[in-house]
C-alpha atoms as a PDB file:
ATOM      1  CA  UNK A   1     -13.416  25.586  19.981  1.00  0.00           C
ATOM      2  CA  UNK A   2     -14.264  22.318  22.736  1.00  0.00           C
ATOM      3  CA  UNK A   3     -11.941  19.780  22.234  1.00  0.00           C
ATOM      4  CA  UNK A   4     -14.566  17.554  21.959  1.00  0.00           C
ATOM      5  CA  UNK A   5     -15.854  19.339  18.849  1.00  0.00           C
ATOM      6  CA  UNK A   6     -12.983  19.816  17.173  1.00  0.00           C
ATOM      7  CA  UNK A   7     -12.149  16.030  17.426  1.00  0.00           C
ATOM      8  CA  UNK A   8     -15.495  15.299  15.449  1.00  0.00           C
ATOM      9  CA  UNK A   9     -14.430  17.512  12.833  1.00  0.00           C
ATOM     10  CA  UNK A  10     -11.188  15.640  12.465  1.00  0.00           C
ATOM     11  CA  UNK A  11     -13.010  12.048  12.570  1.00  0.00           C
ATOM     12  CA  UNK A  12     -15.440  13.745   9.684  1.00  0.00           C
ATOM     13  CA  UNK A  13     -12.240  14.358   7.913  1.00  0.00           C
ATOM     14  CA  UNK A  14     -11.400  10.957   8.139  1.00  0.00           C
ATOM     15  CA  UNK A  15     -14.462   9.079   6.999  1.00  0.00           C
ATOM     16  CA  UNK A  16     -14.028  11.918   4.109  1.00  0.00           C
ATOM     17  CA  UNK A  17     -11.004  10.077   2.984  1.00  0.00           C
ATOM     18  CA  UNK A  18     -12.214   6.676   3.488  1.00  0.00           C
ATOM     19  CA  UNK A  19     -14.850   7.750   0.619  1.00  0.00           C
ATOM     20  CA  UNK A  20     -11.963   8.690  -1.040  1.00  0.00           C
ATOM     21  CA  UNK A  21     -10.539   5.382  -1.125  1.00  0.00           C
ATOM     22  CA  UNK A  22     -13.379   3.451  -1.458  1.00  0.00           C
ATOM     23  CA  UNK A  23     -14.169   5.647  -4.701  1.00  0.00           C
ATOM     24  CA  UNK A  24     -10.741   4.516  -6.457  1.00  0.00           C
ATOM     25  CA  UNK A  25     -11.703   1.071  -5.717  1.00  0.00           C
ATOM     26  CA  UNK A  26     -13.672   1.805  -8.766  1.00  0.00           C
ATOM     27  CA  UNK A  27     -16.127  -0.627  -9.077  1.00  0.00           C
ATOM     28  CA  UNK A  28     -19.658  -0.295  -8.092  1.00  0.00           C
ATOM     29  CA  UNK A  29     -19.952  -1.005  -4.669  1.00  0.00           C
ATOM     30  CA  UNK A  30     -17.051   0.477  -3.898  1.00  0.00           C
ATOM     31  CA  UNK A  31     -18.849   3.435  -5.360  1.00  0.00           C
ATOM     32  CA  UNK A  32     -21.973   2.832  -3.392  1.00  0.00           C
ATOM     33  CA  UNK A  33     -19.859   2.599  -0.175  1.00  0.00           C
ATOM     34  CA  UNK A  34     -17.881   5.884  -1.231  1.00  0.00           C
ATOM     35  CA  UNK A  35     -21.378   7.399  -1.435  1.00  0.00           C
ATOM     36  CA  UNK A  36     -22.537   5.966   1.747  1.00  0.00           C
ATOM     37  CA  UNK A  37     -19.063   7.205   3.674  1.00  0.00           C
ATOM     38  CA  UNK A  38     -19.537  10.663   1.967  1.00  0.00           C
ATOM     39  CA  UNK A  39     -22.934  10.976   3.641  1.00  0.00           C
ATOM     40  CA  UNK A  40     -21.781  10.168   6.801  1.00  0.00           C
ATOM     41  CA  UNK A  41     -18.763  12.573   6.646  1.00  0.00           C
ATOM     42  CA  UNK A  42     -21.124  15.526   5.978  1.00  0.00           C
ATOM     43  CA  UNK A  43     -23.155  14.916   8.469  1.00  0.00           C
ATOM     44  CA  UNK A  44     -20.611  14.409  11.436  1.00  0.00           C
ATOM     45  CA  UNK A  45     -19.414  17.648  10.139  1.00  0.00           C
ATOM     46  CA  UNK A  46     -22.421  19.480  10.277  1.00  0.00           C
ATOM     47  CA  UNK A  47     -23.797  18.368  13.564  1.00  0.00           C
ATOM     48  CA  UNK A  48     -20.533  19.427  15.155  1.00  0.00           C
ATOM     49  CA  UNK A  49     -20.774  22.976  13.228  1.00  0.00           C
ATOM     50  CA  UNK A  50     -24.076  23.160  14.559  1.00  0.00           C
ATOM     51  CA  UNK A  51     -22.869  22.366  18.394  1.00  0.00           C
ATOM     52  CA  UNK A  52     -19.799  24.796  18.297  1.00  0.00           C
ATOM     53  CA  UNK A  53     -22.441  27.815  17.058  1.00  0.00           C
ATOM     54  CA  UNK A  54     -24.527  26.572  19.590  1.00  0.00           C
ATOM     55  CA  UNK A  55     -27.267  26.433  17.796  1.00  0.00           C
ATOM     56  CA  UNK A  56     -30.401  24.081  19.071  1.00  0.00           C
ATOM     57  CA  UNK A  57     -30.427  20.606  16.811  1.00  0.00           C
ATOM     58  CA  UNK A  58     -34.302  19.293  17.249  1.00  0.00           C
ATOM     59  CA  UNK A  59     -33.976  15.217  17.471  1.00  0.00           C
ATOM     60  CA  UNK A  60     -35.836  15.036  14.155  1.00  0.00           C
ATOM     61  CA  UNK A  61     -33.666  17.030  12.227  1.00  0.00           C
ATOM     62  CA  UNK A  62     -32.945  16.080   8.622  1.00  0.00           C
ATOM     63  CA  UNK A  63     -30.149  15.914   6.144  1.00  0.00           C
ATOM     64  CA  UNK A  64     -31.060  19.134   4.492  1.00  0.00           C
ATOM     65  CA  UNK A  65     -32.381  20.883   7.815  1.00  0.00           C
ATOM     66  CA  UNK A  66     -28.598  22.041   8.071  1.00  0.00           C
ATOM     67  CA  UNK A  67     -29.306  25.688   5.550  1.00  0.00           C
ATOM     68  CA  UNK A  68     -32.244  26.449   7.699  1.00  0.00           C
ATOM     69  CA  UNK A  69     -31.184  26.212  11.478  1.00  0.00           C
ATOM     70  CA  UNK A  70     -28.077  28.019  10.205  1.00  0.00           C
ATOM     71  CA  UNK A  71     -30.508  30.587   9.124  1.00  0.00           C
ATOM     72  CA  UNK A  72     -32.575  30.523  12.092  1.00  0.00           C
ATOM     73  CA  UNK A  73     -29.762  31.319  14.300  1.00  0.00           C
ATOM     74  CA  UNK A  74     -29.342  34.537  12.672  1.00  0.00           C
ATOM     75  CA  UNK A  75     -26.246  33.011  10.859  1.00  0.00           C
ATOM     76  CA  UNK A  76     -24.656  34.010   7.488  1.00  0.00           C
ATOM     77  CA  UNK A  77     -26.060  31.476   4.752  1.00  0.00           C
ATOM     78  CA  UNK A  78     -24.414  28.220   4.488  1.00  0.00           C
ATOM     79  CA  UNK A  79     -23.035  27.316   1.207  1.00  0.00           C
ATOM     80  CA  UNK A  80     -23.242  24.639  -1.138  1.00  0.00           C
ATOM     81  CA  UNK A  81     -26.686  23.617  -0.301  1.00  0.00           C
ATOM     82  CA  UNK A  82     -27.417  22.312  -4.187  1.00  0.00           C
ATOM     83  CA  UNK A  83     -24.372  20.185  -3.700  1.00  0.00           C
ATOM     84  CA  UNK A  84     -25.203  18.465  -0.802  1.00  0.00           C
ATOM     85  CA  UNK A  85     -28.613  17.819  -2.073  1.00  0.00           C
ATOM     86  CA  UNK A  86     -27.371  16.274  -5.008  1.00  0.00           C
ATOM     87  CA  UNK A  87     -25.500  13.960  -2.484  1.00  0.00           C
ATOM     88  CA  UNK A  88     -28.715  13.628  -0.262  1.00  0.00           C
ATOM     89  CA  UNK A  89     -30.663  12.734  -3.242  1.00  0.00           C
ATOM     90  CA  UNK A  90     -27.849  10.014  -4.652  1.00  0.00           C
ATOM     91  CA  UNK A  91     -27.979   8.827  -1.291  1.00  0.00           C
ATOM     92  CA  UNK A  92     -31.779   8.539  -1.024  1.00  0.00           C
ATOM     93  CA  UNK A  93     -31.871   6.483  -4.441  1.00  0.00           C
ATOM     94  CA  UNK A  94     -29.137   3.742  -3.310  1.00  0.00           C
ATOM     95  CA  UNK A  95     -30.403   2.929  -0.063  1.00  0.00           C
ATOM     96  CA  UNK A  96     -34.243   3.121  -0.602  1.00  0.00           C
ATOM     97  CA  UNK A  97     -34.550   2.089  -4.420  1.00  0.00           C
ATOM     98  CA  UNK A  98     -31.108   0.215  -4.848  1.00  0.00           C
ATOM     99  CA  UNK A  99     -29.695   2.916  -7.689  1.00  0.00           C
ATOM    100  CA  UNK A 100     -26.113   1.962  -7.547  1.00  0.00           C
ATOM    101  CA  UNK A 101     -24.369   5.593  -8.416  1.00  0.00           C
ATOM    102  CA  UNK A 102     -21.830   5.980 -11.781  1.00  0.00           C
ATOM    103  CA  UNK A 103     -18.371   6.514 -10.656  1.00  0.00           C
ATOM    104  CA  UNK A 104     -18.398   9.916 -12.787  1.00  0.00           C
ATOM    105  CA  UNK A 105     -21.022  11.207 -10.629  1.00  0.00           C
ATOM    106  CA  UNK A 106     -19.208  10.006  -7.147  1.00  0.00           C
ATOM    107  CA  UNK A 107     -15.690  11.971  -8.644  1.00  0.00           C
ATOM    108  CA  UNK A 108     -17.980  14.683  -8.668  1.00  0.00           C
ATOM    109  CA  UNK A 109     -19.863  14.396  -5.456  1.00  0.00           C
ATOM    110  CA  UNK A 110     -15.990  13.808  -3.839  1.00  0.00           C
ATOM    111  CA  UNK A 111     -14.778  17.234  -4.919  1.00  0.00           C
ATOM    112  CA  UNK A 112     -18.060  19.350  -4.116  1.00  0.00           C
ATOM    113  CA  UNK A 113     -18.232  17.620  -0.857  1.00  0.00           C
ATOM    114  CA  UNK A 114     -14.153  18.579  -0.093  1.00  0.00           C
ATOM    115  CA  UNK A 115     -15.128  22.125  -1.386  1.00  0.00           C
ATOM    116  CA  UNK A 116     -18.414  22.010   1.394  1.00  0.00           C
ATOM    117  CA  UNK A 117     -16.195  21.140   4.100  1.00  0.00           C
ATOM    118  CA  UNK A 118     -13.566  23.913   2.886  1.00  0.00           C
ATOM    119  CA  UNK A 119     -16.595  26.224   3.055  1.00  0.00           C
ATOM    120  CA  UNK A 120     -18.045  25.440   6.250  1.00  0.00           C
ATOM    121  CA  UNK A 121     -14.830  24.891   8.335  1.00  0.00           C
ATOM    122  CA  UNK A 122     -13.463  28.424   6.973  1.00  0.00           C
ATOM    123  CA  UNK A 123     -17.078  30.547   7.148  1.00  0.00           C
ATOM    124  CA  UNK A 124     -18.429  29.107  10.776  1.00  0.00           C
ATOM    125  CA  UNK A 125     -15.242  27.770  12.420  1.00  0.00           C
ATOM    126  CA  UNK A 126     -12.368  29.619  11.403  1.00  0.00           C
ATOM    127  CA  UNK A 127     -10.265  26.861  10.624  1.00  0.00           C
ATOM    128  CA  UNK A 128      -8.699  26.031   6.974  1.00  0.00           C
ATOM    129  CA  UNK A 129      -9.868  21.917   6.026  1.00  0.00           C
ATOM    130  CA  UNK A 130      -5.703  21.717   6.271  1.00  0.00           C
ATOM    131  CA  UNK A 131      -5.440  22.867   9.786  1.00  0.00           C
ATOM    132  CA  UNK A 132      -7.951  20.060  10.798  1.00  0.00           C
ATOM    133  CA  UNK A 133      -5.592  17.375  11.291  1.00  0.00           C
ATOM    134  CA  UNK A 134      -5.603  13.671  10.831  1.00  0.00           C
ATOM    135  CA  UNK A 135      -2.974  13.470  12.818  1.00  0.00           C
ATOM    136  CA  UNK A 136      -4.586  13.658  16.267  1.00  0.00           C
ATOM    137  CA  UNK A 137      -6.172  10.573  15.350  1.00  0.00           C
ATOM    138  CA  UNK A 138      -2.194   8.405  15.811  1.00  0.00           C
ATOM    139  CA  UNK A 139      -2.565   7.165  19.720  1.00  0.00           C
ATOM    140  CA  UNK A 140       1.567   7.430  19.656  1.00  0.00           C
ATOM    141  CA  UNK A 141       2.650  10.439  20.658  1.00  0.00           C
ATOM    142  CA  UNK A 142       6.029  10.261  19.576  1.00  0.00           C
ATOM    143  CA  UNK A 143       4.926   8.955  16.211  1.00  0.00           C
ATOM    144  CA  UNK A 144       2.187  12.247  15.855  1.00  0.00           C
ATOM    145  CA  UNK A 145       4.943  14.705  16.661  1.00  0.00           C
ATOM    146  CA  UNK A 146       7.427  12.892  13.854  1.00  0.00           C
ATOM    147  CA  UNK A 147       4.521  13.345  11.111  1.00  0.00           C
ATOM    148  CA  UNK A 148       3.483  17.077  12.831  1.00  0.00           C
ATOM    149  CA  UNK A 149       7.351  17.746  12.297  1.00  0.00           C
ATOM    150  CA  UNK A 150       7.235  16.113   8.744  1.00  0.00           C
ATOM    151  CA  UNK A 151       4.169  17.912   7.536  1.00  0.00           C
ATOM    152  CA  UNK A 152       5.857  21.500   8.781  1.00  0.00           C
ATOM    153  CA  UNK A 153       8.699  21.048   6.845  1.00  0.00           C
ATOM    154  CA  UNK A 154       7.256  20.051   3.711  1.00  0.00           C
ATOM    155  CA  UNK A 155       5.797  23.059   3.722  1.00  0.00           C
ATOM    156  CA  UNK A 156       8.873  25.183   4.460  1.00  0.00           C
ATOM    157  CA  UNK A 157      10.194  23.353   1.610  1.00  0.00           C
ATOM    158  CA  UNK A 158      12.272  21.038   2.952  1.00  0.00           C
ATOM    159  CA  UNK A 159      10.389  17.807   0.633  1.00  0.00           C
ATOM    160  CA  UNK A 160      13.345  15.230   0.892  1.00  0.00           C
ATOM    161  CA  UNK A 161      13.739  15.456   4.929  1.00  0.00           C
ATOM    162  CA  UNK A 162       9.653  15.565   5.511  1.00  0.00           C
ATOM    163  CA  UNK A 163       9.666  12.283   3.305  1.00  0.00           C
ATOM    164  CA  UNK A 164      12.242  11.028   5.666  1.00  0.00           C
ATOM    165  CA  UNK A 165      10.357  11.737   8.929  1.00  0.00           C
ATOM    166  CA  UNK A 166       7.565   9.993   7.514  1.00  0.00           C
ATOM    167  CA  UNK A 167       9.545   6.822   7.280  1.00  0.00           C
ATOM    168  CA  UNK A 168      10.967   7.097  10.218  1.00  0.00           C
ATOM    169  CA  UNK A 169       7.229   7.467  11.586  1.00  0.00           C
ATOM    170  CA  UNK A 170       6.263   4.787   9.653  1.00  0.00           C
ATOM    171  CA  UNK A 171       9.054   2.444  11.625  1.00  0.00           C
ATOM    172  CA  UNK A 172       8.302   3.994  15.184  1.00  0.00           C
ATOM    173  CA  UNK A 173       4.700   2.729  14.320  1.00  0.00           C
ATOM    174  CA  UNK A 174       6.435  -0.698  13.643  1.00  0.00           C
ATOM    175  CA  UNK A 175       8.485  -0.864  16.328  1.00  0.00           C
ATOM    176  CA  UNK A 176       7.825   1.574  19.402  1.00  0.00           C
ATOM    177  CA  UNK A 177      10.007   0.729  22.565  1.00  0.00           C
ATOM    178  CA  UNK A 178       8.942  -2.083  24.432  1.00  0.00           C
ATOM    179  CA  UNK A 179       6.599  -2.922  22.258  1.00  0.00           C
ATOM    180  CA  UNK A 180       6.321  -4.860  19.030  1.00  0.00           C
ATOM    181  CA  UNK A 181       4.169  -6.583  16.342  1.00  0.00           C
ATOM    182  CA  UNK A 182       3.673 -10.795  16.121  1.00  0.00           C
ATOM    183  CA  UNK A 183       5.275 -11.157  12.917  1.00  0.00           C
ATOM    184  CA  UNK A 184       6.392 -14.081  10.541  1.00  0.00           C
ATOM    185  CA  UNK A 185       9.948 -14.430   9.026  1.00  0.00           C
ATOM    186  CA  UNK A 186      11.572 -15.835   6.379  1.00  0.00           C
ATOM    187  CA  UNK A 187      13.878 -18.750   6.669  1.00  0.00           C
ATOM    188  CA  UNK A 188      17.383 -17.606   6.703  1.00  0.00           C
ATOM    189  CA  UNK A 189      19.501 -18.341   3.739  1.00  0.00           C
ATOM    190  CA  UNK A 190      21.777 -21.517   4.354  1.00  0.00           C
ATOM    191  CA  UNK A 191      25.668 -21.873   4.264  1.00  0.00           C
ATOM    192  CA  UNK A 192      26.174 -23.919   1.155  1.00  0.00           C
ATOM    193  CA  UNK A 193      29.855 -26.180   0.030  1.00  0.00           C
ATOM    194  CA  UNK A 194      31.297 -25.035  -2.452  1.00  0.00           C
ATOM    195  CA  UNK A 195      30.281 -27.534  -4.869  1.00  0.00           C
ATOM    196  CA  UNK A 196      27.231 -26.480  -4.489  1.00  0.00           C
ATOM    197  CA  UNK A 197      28.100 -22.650  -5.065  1.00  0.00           C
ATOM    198  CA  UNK A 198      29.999 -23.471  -8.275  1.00  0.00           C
ATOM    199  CA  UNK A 199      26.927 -25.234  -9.615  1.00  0.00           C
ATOM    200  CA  UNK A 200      24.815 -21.823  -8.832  1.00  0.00           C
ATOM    201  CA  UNK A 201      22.969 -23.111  -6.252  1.00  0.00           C
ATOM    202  CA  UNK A 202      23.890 -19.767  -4.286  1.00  0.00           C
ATOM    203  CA  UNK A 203      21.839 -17.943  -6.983  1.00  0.00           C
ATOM    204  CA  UNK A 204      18.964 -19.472  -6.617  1.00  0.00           C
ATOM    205  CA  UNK A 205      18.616 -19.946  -2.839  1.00  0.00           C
ATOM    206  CA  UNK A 206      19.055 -15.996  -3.200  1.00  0.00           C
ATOM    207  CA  UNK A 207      16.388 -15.543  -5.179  1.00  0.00           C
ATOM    208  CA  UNK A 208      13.963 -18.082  -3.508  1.00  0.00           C
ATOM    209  CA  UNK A 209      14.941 -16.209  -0.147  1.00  0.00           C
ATOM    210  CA  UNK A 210      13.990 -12.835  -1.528  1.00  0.00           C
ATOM    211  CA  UNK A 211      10.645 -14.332  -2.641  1.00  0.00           C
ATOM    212  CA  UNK A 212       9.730 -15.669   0.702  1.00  0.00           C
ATOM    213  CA  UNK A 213      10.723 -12.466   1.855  1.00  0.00           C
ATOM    214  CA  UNK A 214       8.314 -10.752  -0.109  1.00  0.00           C
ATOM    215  CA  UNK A 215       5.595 -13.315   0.273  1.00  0.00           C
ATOM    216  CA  UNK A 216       6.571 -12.814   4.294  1.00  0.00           C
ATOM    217  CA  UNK A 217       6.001  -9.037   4.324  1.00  0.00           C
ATOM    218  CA  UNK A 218       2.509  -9.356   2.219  1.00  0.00           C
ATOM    219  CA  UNK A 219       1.124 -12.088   4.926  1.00  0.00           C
ATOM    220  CA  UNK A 220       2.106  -9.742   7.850  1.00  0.00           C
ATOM    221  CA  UNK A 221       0.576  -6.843   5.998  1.00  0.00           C
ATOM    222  CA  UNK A 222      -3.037  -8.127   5.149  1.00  0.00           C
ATOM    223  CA  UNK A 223      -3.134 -10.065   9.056  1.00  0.00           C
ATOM    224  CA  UNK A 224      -3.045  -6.554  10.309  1.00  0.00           C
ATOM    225  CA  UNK A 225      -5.517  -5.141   7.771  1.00  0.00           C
ATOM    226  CA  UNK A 226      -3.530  -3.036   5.294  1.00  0.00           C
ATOM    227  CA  UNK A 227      -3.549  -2.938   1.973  1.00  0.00           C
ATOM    228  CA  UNK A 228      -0.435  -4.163   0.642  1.00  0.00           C
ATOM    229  CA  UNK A 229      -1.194  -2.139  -2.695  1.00  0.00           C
ATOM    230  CA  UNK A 230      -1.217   1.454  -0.530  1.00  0.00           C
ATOM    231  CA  UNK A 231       1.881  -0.100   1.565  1.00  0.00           C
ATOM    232  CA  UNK A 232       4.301  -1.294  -1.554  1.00  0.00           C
ATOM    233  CA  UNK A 233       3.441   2.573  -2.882  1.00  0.00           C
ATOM    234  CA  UNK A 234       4.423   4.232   0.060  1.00  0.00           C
ATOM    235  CA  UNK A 235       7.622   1.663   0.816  1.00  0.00           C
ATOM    236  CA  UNK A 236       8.839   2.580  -2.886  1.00  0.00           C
ATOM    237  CA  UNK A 237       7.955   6.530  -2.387  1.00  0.00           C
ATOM    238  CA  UNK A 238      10.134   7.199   0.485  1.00  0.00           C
ATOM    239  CA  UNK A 239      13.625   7.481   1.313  1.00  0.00           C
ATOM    240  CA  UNK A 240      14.878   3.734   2.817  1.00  0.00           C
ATOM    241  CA  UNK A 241      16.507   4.071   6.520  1.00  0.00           C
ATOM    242  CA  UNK A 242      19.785   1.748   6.828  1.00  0.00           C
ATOM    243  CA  UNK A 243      20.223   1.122  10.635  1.00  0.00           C
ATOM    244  CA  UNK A 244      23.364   0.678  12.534  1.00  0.00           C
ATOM    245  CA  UNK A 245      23.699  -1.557  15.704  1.00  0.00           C
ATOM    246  CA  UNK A 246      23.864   1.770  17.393  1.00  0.00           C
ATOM    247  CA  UNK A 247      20.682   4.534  17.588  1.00  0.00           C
ATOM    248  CA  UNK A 248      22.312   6.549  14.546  1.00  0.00           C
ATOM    249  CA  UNK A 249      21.272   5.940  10.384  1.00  0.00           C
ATOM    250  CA  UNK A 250      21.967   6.679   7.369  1.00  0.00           C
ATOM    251  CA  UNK A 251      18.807   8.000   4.786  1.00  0.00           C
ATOM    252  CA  UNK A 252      18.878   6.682   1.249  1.00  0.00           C
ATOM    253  CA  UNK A 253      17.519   9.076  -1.163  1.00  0.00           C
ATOM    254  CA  UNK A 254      16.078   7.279  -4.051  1.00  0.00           C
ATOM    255  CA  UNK A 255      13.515   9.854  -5.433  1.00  0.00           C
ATOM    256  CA  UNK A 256      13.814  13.450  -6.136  1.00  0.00           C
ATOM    257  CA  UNK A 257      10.807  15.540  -4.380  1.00  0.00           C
ATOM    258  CA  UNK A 258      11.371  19.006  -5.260  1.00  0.00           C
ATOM    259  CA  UNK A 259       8.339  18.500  -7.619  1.00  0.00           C
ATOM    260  CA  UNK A 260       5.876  16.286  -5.087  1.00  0.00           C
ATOM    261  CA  UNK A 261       3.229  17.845  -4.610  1.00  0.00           C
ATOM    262  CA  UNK A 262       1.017  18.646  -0.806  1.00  0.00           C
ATOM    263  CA  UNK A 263      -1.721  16.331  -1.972  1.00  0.00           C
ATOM    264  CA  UNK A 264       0.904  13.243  -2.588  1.00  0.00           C
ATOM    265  CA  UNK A 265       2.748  14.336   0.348  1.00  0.00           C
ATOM    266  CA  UNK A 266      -0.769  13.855   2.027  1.00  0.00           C
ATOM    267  CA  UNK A 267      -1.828  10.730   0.553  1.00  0.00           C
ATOM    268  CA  UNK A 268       1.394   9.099   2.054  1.00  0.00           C
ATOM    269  CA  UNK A 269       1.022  10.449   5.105  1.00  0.00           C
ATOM    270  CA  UNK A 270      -1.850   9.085   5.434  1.00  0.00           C
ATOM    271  CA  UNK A 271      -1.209   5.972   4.833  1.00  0.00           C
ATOM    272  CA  UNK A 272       1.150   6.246   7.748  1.00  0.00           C
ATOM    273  CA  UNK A 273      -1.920   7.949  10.163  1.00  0.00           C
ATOM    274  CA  UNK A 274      -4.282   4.715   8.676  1.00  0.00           C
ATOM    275  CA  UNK A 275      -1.267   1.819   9.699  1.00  0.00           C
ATOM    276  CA  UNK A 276      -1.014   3.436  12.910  1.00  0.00           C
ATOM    277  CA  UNK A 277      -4.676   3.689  14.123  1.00  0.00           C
ATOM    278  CA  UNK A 278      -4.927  -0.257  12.808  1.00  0.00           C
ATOM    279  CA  UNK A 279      -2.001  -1.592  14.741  1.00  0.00           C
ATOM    280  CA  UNK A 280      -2.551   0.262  17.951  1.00  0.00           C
ATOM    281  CA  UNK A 281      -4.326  -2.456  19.297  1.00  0.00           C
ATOM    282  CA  UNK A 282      -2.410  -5.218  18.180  1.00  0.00           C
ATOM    283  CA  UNK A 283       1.190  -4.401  19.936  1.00  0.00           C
ATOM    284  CA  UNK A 284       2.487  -7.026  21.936  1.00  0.00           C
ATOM    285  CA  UNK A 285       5.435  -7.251  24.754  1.00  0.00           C
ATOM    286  CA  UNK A 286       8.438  -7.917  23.286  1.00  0.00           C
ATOM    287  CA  UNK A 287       9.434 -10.260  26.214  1.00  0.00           C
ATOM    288  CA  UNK A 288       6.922 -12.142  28.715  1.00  0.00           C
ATOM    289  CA  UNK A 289       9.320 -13.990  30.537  1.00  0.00           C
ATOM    290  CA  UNK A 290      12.921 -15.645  30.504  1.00  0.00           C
ATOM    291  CA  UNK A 291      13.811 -18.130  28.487  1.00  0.00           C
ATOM    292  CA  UNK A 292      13.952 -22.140  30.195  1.00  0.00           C
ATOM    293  CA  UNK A 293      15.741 -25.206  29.138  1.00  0.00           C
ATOM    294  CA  UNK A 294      12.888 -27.113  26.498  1.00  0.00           C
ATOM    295  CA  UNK A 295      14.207 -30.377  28.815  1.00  0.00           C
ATOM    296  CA  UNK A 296      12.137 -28.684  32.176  1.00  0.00           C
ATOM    297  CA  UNK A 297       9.072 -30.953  32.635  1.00  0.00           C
ATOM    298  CA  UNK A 298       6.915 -30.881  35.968  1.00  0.00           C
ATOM    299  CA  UNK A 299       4.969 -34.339  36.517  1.00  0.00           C
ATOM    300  CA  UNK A 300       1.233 -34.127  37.364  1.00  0.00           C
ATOM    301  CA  UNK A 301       0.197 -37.262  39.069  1.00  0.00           C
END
């Protein structure tokens, strides 16, 4: 298969899961926009199909016109055509007569439009919807070869490491070398008398400090674009990585995996692929010059 091609699969994929999302959002136009992305998804998928058979696609070519060039080409029959009408014809009614779509019905449309892409991928590609991978979508290479790594050995079985690797992703992300993030931080807790300690002032400057923390870590989150909701469920997921001054680390296991299942293991990882395609963009130097005294003034006359 092109590379080309097989890229457009992947970025169907993706839009695929941003319906996903959107769905669980659960309100209606989150449900109209899961609808929207669906359509979308199907039909990046097919037109690439149709390219890697080779098979002619006439300019005017409609939703539905996917069964019949298939068939034209002297193709087996593609599947799941009453499916993807019932999508088609969802679609129709929100755009051109403003029928907002029950979230019942979108569930639905969700897993028959998973099961088309299953079918398609497998019957005219001969690739499982697992092997096309989100991850080629990272720009890092270092961080896609941590989650490629992770991924293989949650399926060998190996559950506690693979969620380790995918915080340790998640961090490269953060920080790659030579590069960081524009971040805020939280003011650092003050030395206090001891007067002032006995009368439990410690206590609360300790909590107020873990509050800004928090309040820190939300701000930086939603100034990238990320949802804090999707990044406090994967920070409390995964294993926490305590850092020495050194390169070496210690993982903290706070979960037991043995029961997490591919599709969690997924979801989080994808989290991961999403932060990483968002902050690509927004990495900054970590240094753009030296340091000079704040007294050095140069007059202007």
């Amino acid at each position: 298969m092109h590379r080309d091609i097989y890229r457009r699969l992947v970025n169907a994929k993706y839009v695929l899961g941003k319906a996903v999302v959107a769905q669980r959002e659960n309100n209606e136009m989150s449900q109209a926009v899961s609808v929207l992305l669906l359509h979308d998804a199907v039909e990046i998928m097919m037109i690439a199909t149709l390219d890697h058979l080779n098979v002619n696609v006439p300019k005017n070519r409609g939703f539905m016109d996917f069964w019949g060039l298939v068939k034209q080409a002297g193709l087996p029959d593609a599947p799941d055509k009453a499916a993807m009408e019932s999508l088609n014809t969802i679609r129709i009614g929100l755009k051109h007569k403003a029928i907002v779509p029950n979230s019942r019905d979108v569930r639905d449309l969700i897993t028959r439009t998973r099961g088309f892409f299953e079918n398609v991928l497998s019957l005219y590609c001969s690739l499982s919807y697992a092997n096309v991978s989100l991850i080629d979508l990272v720009p890092d290479p270092s961080v896609r070869e941590m989650l490629s790594e992770a991924r293989n050995k949650f399926r060998d079985g190996d559950k506690s490491h693979a969620m380790a690797d995918l915080r340790l992703a998640f961090d490269k992300s953060r920080q790659p070398e030579g590069r960081g993030l524009l971040e805020i931080s939280p003011p650092r807790v003050p030395d206090l008398a001891p007067e002032l300690r006995t009368a439990g002032w410690d206590r609360y400057l300790d909590q107020l400090h873990k509050f800004l923390q928090i309040s820190a870590t939300i701000t930086n989150i939603l100034m990238l674009g990320v949802d804090p909701v999707r990044y406090f469920d994967f920070n409390h997921s995964v294993p926490l990585i305590q850092r020495t001054m050194g390169k070496t680390y210690t993982i903290i296991y706070r979960l037991d995996y043995s029961n997490c299942s591919e599709d969690r293991f997924e979801e989080l990882m994808g989290f991961v692929i999403d932060y990483s395609i968002k902050v690509s963009d927004l990495y900054s130097p970590e240094t753009t010059g030296s340091p000079e005294p704040a007294t050095r003034w140069e007059r202007v006359d």
